[in-house]
C-alpha atoms as a PDB file:
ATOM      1  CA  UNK A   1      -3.315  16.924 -24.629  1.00  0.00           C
ATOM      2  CA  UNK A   2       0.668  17.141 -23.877  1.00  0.00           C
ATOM      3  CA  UNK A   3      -0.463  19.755 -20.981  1.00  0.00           C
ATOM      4  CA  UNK A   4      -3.130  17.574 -19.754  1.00  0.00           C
ATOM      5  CA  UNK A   5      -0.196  14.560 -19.541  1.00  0.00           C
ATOM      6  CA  UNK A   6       2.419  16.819 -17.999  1.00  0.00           C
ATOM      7  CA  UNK A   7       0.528  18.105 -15.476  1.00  0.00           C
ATOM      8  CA  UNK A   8      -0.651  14.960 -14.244  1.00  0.00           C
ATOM      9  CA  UNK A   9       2.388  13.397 -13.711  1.00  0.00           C
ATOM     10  CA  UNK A  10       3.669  16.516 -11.753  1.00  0.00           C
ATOM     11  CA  UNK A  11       0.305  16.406  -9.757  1.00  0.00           C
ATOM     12  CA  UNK A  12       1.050  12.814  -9.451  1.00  0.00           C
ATOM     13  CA  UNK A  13       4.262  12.614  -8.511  1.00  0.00           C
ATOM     14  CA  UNK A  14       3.880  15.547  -5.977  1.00  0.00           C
ATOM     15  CA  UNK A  15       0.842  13.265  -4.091  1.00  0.00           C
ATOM     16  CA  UNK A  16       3.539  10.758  -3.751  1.00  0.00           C
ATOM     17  CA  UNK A  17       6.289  11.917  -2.521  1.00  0.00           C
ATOM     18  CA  UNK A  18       4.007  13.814  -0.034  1.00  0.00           C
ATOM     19  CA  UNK A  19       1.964   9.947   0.612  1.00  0.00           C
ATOM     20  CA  UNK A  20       5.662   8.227   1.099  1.00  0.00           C
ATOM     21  CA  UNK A  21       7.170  11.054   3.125  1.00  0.00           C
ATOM     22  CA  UNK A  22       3.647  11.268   5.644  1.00  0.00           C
ATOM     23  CA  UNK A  23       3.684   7.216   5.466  1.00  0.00           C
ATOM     24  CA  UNK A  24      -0.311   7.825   4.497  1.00  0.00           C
ATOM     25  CA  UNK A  25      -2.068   4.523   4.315  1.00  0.00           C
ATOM     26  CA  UNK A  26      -5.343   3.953   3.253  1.00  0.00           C
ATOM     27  CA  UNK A  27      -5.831   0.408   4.125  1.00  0.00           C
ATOM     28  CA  UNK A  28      -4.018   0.879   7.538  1.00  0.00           C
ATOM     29  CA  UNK A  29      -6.300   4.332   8.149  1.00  0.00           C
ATOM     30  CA  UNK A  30      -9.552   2.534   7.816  1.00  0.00           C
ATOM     31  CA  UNK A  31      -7.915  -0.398  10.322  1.00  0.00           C
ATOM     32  CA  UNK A  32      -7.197   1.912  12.707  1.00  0.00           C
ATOM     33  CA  UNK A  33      -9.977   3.356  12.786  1.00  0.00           C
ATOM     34  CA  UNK A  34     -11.663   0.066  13.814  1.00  0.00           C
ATOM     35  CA  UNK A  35      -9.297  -1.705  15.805  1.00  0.00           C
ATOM     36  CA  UNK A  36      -7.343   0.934  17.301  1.00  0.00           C
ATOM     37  CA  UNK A  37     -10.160   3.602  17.722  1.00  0.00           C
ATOM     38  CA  UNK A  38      -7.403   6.021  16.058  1.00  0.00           C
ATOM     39  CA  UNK A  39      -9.224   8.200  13.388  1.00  0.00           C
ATOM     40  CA  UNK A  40      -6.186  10.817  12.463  1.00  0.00           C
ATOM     41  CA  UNK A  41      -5.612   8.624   9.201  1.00  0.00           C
ATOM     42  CA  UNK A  42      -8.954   8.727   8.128  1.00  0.00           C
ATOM     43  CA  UNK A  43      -9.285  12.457   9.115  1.00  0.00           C
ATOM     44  CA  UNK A  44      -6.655  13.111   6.815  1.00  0.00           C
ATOM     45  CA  UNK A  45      -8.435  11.362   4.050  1.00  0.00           C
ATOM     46  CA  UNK A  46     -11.343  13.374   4.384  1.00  0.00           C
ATOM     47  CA  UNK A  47      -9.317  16.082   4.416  1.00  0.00           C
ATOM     48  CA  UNK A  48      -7.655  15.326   0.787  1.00  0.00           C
ATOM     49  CA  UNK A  49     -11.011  14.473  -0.451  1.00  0.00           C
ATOM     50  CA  UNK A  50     -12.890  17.751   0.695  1.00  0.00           C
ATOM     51  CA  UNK A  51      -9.380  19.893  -0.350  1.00  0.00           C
ATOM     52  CA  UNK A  52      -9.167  18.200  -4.033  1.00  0.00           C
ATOM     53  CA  UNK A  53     -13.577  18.404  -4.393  1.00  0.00           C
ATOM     54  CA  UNK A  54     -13.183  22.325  -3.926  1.00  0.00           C
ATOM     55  CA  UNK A  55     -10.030  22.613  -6.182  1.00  0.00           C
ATOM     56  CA  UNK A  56     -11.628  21.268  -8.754  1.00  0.00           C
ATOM     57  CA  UNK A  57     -15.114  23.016  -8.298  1.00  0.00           C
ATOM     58  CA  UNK A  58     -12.715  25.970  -8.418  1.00  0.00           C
ATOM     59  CA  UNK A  59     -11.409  24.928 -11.540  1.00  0.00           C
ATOM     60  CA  UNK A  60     -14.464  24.252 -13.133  1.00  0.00           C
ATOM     61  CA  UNK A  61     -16.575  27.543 -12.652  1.00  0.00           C
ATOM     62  CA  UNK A  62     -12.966  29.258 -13.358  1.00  0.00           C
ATOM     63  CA  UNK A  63     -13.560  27.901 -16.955  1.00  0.00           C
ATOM     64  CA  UNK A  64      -9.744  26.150 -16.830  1.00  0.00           C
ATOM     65  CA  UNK A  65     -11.274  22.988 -16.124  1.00  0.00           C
ATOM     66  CA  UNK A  66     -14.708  21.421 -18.519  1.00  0.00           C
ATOM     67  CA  UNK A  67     -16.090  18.330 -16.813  1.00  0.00           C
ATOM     68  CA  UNK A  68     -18.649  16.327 -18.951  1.00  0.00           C
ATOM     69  CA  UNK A  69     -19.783  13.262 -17.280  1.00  0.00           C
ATOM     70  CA  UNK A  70     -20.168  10.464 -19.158  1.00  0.00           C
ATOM     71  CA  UNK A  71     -21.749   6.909 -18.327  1.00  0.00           C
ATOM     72  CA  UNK A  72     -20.813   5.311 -15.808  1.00  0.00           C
ATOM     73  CA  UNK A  73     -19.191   1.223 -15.892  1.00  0.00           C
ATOM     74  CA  UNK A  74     -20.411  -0.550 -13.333  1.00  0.00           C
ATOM     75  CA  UNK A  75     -19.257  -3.636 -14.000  1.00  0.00           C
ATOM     76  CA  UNK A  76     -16.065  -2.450 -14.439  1.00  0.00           C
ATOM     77  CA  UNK A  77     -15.912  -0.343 -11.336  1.00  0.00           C
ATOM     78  CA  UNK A  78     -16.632  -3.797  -9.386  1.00  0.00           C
ATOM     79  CA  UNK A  79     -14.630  -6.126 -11.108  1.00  0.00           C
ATOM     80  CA  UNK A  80     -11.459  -3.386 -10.437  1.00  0.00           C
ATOM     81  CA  UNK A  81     -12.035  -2.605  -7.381  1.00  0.00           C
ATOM     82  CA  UNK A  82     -12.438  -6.843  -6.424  1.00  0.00           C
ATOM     83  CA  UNK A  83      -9.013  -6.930  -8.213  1.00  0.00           C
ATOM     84  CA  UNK A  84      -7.626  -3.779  -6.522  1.00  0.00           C
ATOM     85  CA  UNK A  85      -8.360  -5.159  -2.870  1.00  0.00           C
ATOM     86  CA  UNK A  86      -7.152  -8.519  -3.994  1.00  0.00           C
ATOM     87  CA  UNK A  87      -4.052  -7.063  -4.837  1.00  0.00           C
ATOM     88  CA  UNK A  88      -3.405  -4.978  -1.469  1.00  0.00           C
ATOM     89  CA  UNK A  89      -4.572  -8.363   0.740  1.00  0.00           C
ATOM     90  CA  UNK A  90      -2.214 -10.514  -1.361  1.00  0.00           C
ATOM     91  CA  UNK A  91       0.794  -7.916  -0.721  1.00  0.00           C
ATOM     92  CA  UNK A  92       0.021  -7.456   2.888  1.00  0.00           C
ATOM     93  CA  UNK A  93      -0.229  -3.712   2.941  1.00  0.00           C
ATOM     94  CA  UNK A  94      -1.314  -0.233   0.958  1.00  0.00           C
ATOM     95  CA  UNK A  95      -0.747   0.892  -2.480  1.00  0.00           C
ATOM     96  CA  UNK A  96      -0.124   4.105  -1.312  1.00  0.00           C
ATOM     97  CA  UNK A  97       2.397   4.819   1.236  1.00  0.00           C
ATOM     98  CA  UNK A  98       4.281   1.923   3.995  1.00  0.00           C
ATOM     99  CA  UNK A  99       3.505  -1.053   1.055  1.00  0.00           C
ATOM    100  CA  UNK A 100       5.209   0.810  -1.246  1.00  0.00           C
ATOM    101  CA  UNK A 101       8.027   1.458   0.868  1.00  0.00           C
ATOM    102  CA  UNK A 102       8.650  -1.705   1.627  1.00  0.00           C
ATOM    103  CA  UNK A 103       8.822  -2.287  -1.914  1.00  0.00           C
ATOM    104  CA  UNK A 104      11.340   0.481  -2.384  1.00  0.00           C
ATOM    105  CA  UNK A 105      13.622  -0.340   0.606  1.00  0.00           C
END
């Protein structure tokens, strides 16, 4: 359990000093991609996806790594996510990368 805890917050804060250093933006990515016809954000998205899908396949048929999947909350899962993009609207920006920055500075 303690190694489970520990190594998510390394993995954790690793992805964000790496999001905040590259300015990555998910909301902004996805606008771009629209509006300014400029798809490098969203490229790199799908790039972290597909990287982190095959690390943890990897893990998984290494045996370091037992996924059991469990039911799934929908409700919950739409409610959040309402709130989540609620949240990002109401603070004008991402919750990964340039909002947070602003927050910071």
């Amino acid at each position: 359990m303690f190694s489970m805890i520990l190594s998510g917050l390394i993995c954790g804060a690793l992805l964000g000093f790496v999001m905040q250093r590259g300015r990555f933006c998910l909301t902004g990515g996805f606008r771009d991609m629209y509006l300014a016809k400029n798809n490098r954000m969203f490229y790199a998205l799908l790039i972290a996806i597909s990287v982190q899908s095959v690390g943890v396949f990897a893990l998984i048929q290494a045996g370091l790594l037992t996924y059991e999947a469990g039911a799934f909350p929908w409700l919950g899962t739409v409610i959040g996510g309402y709130i989540f993009g609620l949240g990002i609207v109401l603070a004008g920006g991402c919750a990964t990368g340039p909002g947070i920055a602003r927050v910071r500075d």
